[in-house]
C-alpha atoms as a PDB file:
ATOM      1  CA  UNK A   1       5.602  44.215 -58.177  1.00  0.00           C
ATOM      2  CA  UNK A   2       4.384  44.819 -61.486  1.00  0.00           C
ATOM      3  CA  UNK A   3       1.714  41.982 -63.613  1.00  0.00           C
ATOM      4  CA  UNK A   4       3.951  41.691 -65.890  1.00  0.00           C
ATOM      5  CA  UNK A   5       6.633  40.433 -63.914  1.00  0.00           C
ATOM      6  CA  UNK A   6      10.019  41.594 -63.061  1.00  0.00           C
ATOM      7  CA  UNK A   7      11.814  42.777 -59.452  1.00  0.00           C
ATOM      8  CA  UNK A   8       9.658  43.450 -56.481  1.00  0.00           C
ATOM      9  CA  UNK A   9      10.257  47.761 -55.465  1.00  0.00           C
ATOM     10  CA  UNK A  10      10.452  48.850 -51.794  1.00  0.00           C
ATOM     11  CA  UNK A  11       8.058  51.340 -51.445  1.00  0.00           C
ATOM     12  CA  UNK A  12       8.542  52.260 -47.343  1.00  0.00           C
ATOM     13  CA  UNK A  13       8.487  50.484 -44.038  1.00  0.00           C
ATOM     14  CA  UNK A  14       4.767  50.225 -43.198  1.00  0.00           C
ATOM     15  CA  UNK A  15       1.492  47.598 -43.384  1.00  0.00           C
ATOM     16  CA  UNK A  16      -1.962  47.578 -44.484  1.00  0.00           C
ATOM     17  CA  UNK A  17      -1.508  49.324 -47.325  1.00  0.00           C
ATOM     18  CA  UNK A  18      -4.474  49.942 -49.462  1.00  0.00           C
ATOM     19  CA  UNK A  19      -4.315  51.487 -53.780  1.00  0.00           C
ATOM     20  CA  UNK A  20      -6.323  53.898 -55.025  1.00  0.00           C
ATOM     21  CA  UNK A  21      -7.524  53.953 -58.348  1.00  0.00           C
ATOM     22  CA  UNK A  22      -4.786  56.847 -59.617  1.00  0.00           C
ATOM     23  CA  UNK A  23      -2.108  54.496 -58.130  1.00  0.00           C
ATOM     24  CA  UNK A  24      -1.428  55.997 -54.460  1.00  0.00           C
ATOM     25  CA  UNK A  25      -1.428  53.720 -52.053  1.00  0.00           C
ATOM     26  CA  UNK A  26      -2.148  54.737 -48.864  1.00  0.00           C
ATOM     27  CA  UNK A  27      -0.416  52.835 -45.405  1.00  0.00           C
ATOM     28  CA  UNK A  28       0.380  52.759 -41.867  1.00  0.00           C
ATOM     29  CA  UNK A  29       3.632  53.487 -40.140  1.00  0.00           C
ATOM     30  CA  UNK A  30       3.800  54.275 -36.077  1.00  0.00           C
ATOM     31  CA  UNK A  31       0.129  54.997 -35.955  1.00  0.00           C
ATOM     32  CA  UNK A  32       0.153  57.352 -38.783  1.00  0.00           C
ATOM     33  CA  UNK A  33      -0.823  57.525 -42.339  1.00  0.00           C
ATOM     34  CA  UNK A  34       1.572  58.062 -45.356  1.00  0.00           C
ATOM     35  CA  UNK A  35       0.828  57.970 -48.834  1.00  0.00           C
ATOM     36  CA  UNK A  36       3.602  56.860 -52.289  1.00  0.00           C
ATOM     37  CA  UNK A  37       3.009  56.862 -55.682  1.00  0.00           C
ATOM     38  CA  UNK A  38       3.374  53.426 -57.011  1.00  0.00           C
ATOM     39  CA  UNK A  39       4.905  54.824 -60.009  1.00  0.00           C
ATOM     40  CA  UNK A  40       7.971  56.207 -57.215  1.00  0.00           C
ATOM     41  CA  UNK A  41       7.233  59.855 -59.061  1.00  0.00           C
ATOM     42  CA  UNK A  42       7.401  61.617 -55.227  1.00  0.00           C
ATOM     43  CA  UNK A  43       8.793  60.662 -51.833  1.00  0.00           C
ATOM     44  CA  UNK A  44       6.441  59.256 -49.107  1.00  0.00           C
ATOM     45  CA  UNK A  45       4.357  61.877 -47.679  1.00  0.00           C
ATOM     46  CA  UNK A  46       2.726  62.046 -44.149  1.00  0.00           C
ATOM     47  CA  UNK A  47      -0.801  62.928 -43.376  1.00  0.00           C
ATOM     48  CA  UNK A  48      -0.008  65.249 -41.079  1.00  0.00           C
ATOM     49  CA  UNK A  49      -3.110  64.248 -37.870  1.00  0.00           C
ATOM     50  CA  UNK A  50      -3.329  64.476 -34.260  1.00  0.00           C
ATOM     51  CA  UNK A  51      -4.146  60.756 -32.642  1.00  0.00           C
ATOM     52  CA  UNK A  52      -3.665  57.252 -33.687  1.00  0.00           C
ATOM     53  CA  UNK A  53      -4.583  57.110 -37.813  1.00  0.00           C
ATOM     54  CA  UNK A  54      -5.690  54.037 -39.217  1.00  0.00           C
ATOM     55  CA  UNK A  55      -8.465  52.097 -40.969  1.00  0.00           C
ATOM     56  CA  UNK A  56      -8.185  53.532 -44.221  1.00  0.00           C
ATOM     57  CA  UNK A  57     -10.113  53.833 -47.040  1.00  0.00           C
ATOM     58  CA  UNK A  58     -10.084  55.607 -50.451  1.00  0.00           C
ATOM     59  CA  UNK A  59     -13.235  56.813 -52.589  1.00  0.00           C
ATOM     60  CA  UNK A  60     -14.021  54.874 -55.876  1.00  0.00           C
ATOM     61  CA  UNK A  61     -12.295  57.837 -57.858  1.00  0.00           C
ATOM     62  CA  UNK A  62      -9.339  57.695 -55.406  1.00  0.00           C
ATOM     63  CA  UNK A  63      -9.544  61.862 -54.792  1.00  0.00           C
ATOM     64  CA  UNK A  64     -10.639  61.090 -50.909  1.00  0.00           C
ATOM     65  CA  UNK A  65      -9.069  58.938 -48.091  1.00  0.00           C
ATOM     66  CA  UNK A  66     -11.641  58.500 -45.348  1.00  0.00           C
ATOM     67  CA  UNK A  67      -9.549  57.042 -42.032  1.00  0.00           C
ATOM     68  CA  UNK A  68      -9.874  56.624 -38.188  1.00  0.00           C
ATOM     69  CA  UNK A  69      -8.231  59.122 -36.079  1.00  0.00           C
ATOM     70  CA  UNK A  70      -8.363  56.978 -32.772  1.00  0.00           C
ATOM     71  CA  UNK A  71      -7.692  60.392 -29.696  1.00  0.00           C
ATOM     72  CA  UNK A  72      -7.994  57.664 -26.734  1.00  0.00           C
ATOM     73  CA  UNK A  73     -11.209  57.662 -25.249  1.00  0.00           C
ATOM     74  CA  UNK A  74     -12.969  59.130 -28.331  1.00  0.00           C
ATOM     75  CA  UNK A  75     -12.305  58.743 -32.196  1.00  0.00           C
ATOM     76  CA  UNK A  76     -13.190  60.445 -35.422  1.00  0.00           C
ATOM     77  CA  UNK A  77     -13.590  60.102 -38.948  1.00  0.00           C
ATOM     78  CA  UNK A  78     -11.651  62.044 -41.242  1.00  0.00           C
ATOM     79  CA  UNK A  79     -11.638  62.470 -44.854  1.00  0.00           C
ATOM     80  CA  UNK A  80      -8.514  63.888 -46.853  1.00  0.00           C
ATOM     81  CA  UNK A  81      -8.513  65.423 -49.883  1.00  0.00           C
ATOM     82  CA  UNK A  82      -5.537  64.443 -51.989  1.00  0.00           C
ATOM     83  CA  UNK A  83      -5.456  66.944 -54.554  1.00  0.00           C
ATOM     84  CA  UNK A  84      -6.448  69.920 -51.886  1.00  0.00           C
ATOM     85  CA  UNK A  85      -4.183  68.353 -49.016  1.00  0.00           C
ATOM     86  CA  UNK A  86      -6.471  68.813 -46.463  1.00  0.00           C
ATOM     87  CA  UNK A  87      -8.204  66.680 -43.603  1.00  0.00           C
ATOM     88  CA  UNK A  88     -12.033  67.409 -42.835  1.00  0.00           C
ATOM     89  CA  UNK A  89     -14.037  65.330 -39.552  1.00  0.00           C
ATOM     90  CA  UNK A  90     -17.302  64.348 -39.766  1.00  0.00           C
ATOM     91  CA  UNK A  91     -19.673  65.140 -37.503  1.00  0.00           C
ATOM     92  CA  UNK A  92     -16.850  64.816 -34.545  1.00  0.00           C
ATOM     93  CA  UNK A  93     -17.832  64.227 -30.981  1.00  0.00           C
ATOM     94  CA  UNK A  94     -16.816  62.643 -27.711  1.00  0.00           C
ATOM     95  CA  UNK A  95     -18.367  59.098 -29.125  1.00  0.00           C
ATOM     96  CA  UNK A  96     -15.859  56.819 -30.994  1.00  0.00           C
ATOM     97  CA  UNK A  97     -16.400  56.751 -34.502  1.00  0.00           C
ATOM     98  CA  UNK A  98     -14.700  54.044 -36.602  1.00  0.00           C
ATOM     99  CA  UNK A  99     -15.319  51.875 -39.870  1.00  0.00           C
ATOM    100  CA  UNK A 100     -15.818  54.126 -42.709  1.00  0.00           C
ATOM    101  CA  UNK A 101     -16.864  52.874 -45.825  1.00  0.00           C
ATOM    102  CA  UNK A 102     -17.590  55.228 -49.211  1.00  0.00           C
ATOM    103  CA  UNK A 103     -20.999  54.429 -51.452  1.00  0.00           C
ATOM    104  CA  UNK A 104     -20.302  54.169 -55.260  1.00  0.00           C
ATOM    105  CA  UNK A 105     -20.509  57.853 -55.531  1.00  0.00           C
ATOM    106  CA  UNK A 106     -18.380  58.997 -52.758  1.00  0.00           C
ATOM    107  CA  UNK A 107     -20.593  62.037 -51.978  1.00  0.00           C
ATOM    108  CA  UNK A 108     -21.210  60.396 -48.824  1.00  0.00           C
ATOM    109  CA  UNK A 109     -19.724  57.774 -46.142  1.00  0.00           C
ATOM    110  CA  UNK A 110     -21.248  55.018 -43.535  1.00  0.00           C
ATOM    111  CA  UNK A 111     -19.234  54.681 -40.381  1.00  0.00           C
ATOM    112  CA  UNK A 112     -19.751  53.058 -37.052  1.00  0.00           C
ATOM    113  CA  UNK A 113     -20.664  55.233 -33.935  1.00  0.00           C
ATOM    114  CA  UNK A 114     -19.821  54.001 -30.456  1.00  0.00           C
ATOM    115  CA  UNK A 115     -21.314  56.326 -27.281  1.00  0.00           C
ATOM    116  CA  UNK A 116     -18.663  57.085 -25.246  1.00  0.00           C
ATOM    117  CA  UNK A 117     -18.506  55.751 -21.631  1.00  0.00           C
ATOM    118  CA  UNK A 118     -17.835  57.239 -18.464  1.00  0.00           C
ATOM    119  CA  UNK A 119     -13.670  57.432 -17.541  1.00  0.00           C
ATOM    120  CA  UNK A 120     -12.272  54.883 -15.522  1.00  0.00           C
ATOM    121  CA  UNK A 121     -14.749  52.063 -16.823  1.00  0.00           C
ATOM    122  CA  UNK A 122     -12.948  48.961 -16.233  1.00  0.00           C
ATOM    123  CA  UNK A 123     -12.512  47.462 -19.662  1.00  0.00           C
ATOM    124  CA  UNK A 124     -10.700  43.710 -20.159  1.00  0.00           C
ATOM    125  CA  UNK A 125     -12.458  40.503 -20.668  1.00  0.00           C
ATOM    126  CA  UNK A 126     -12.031  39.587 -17.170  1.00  0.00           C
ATOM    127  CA  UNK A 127     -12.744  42.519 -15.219  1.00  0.00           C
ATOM    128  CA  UNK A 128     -15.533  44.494 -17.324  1.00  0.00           C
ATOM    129  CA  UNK A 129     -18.843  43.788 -16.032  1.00  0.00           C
ATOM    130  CA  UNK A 130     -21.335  42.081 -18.323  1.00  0.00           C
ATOM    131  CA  UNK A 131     -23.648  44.340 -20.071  1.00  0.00           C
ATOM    132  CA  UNK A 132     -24.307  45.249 -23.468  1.00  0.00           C
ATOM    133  CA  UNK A 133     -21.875  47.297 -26.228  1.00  0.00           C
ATOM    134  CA  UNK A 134     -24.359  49.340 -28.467  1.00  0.00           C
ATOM    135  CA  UNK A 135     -23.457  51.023 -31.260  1.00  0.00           C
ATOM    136  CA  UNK A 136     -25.020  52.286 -34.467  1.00  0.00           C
ATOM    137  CA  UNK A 137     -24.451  53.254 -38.049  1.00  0.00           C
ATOM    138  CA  UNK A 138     -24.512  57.268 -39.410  1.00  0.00           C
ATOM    139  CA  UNK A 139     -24.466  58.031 -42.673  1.00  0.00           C
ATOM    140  CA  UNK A 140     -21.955  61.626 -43.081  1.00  0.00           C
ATOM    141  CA  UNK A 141     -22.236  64.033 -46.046  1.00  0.00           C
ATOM    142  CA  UNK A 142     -18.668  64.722 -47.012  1.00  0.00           C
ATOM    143  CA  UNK A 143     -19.235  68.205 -48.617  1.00  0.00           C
ATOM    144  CA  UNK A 144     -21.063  69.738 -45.693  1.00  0.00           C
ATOM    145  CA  UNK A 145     -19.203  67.469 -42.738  1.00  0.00           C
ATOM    146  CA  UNK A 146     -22.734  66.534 -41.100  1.00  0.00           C
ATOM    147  CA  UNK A 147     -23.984  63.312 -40.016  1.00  0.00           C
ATOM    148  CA  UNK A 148     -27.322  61.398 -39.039  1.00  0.00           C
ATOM    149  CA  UNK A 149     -27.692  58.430 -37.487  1.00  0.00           C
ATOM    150  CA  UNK A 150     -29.669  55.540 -39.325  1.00  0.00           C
ATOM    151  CA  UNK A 151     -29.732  53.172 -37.128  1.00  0.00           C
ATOM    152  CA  UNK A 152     -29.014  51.840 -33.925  1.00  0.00           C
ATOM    153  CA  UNK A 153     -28.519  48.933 -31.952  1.00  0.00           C
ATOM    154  CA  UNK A 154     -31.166  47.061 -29.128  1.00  0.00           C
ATOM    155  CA  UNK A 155     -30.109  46.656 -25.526  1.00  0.00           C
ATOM    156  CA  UNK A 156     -29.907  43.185 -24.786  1.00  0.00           C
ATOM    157  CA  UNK A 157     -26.503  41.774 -24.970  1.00  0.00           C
ATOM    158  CA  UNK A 158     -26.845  40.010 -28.254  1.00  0.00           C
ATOM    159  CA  UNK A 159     -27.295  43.421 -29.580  1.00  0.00           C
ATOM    160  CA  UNK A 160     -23.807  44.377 -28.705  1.00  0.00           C
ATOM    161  CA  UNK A 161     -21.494  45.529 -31.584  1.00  0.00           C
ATOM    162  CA  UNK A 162     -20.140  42.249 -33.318  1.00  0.00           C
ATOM    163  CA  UNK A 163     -16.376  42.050 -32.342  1.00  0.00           C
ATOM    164  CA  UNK A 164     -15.846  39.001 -34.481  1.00  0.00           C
ATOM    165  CA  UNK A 165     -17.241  40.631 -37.687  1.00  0.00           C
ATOM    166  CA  UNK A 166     -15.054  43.322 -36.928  1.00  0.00           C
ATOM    167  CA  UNK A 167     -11.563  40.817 -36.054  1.00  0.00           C
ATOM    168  CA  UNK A 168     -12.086  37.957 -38.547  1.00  0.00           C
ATOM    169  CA  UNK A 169     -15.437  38.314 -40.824  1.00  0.00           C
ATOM    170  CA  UNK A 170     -15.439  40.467 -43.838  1.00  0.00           C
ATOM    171  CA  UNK A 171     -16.103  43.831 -41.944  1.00  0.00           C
ATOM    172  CA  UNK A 172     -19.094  44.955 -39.574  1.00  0.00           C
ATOM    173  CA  UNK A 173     -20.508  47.223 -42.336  1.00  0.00           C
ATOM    174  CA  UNK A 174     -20.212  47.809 -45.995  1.00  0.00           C
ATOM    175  CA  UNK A 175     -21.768  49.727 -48.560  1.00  0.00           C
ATOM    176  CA  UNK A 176     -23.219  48.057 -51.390  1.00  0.00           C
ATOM    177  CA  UNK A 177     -24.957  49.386 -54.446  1.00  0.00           C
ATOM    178  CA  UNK A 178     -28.496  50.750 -54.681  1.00  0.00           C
ATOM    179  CA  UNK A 179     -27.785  52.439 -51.354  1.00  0.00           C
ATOM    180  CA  UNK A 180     -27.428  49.111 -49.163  1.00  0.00           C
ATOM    181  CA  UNK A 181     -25.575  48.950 -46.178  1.00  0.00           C
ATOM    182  CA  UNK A 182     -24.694  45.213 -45.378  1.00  0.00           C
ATOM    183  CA  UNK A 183     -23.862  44.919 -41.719  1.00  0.00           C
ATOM    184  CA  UNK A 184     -22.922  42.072 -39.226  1.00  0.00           C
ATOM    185  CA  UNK A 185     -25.407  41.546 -36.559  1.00  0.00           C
ATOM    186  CA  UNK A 186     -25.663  38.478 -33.231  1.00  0.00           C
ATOM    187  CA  UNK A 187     -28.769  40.042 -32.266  1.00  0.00           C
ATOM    188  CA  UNK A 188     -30.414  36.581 -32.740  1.00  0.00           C
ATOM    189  CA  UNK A 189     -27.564  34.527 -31.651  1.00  0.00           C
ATOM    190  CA  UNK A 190     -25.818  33.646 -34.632  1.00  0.00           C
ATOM    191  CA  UNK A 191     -23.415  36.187 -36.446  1.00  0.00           C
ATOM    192  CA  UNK A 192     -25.591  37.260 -39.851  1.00  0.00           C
ATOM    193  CA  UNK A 193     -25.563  39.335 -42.282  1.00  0.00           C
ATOM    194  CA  UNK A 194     -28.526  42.099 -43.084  1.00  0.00           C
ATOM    195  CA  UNK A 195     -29.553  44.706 -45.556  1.00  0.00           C
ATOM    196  CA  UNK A 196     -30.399  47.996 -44.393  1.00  0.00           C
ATOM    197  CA  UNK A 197     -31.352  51.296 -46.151  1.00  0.00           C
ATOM    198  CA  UNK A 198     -28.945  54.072 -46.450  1.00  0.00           C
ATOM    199  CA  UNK A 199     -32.226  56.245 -45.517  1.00  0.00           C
ATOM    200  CA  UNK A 200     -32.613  54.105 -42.166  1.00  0.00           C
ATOM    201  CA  UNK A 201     -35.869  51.690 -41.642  1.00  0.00           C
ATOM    202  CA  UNK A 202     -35.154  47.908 -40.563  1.00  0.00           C
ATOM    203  CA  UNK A 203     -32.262  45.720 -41.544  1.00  0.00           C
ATOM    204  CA  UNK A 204     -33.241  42.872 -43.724  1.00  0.00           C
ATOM    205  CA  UNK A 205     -32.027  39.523 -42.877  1.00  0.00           C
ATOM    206  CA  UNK A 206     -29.664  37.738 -45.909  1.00  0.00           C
ATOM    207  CA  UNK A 207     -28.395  34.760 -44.218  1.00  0.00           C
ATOM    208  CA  UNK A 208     -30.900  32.698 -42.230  1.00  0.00           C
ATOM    209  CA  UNK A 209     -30.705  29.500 -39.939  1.00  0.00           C
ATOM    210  CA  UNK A 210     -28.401  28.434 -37.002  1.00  0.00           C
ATOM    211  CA  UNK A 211     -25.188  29.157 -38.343  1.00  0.00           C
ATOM    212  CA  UNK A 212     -22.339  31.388 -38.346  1.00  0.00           C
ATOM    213  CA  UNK A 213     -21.478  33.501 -41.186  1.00  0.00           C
ATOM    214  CA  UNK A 214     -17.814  33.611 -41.184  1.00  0.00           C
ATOM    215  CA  UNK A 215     -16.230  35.519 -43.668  1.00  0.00           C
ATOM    216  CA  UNK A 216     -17.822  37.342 -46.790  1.00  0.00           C
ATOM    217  CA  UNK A 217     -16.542  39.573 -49.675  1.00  0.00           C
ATOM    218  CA  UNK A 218     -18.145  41.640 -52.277  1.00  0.00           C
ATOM    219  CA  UNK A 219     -17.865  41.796 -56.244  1.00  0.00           C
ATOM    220  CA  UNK A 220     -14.761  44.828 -56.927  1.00  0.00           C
ATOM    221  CA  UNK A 221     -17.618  46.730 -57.809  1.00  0.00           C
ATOM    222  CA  UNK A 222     -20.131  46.251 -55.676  1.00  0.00           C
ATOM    223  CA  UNK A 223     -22.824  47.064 -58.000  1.00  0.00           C
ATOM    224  CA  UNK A 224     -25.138  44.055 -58.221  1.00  0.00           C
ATOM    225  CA  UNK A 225     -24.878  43.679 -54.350  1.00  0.00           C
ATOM    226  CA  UNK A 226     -22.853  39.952 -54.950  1.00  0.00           C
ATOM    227  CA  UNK A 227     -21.168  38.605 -51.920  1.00  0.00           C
ATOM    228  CA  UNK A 228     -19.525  35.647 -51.340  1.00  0.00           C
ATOM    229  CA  UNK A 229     -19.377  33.869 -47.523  1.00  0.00           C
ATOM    230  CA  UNK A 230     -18.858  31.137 -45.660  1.00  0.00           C
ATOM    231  CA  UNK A 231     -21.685  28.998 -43.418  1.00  0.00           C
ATOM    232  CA  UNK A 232     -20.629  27.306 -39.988  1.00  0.00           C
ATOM    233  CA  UNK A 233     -23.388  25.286 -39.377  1.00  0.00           C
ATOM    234  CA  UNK A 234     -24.067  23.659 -36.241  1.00  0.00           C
ATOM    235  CA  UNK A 235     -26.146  20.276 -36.246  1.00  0.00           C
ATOM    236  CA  UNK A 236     -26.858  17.419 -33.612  1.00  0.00           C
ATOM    237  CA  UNK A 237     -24.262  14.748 -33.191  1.00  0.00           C
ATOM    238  CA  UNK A 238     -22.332  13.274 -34.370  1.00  0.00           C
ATOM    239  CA  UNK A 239     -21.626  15.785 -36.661  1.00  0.00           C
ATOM    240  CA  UNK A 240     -21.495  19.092 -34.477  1.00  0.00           C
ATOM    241  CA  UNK A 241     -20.138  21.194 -36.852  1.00  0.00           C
ATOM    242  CA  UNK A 242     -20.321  21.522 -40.997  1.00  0.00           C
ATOM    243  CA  UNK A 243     -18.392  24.732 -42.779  1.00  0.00           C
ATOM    244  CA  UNK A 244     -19.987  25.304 -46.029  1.00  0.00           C
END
């Protein structure tokens, strides 16, 4: 629907769609990814990739999609070039790779690595064994497809990757300006928010005390590293629990 007003347009049958800045937007249908002009100048078109494809994300300048091509037991990240039509993986291995997110510049992009586990690890809340999830962050270089890891989780449990960041918080990491990754971290008990270096070194914590950071969004722009978020605090009785 346009600002201005007027009827709402049908696009396609999909979810989760996300707009680039030359008005595509890009969206999910049966696993895959398809991208419309919002101006209805072309038909929908497919990106055309083996696996599950989701998590999608487009480069400030909206010329790259970076996405999540989910093959089972492993994932990758891929990045397609709109104007080129092609689909180039970063760094791929047997690990499971997921959360991209592009820096102002979109010369590079921060993603989540997971190591992959042996096959027939039971998995399910009530028959998985309890023992820590690691995981850690790479930074890839889109041009040359490489990728280095810049940090990496500890091994006690509270280490483990942050599952409610990831379902209901404002995203495990994302990539704010002067090269700052903000990332969702338990590993002192509470769900925070730190600061951490694009060039590695140790996160910085943003949001002290015993509380949970709930949910937390950034300026459009990103560039003077603004977020908003929300505070559960918990305090003695009678009052056990204070959102601010």
């Amino acid at each position: 629907m346009n600002w201005n007003g007027g009827e709402p347009k049908k696009i396609d049958a999909g979810h989760s769609p996300k707009i680039s800045a030359n008005g595509i937007v890009a969206y999910e249908r049966d696993g895959q990814l398809w991208l419309a002009p919002l101006d209805e100048s072309a038909k929908p078109l497919q990106i055309v990739v083996r696996g599950r494809n989701g998590e999608q994300e487009w480069s400030l300048d909206g010329k790259l999609l970076a996405f999540t091509s989910a093959r089972g037991d492993h994932s990758f990240i891929g990045v397609y070039d709109v104007e080129r039509k092609t689909v180039k993986f970063i760094a791929p291995t047997v690990d499971s790779d997921s959360i991209p997110q592009w820096p102002l510049d979109g010369k590079r992009i921060a993603f989540v690595r997971r190591p992959a586990r042996p096959r027939d690890t039971p998995e399910g809340y009530f028959i998985e064994p309890d023992r820590p999830h690691p995981w850690a962050i790479w930074i890839g270089d889109v041009a040359s497809g490489a990728a280095k890891e810049v940090w990496r989780s500890g091994n006690k449990p509270d280490d483990s990757f942050p599952y409610m960041a990831d379902d209901t918080g404002g995203g495990v990491i994302n990539w704010a300006a002067n090269d700052t990754i903000v990332m969702a971290s338990e590993a002192d008990g509470w769900q925070h928010l730190y600061a951490l270096s694009a060039n590695g070194g140790a996160p910085r914590l943003l949001t002290p005390g015993n509380c949970e950071v709930e949910q937390w969004s950034f300026t459009p722009d990103k560039k003077n590293n603004s977020l908003q978020f929300e505070l559960q605090r918990h305090r003695p009785p009678p009052s056990l629990e204070r959102r601010n």
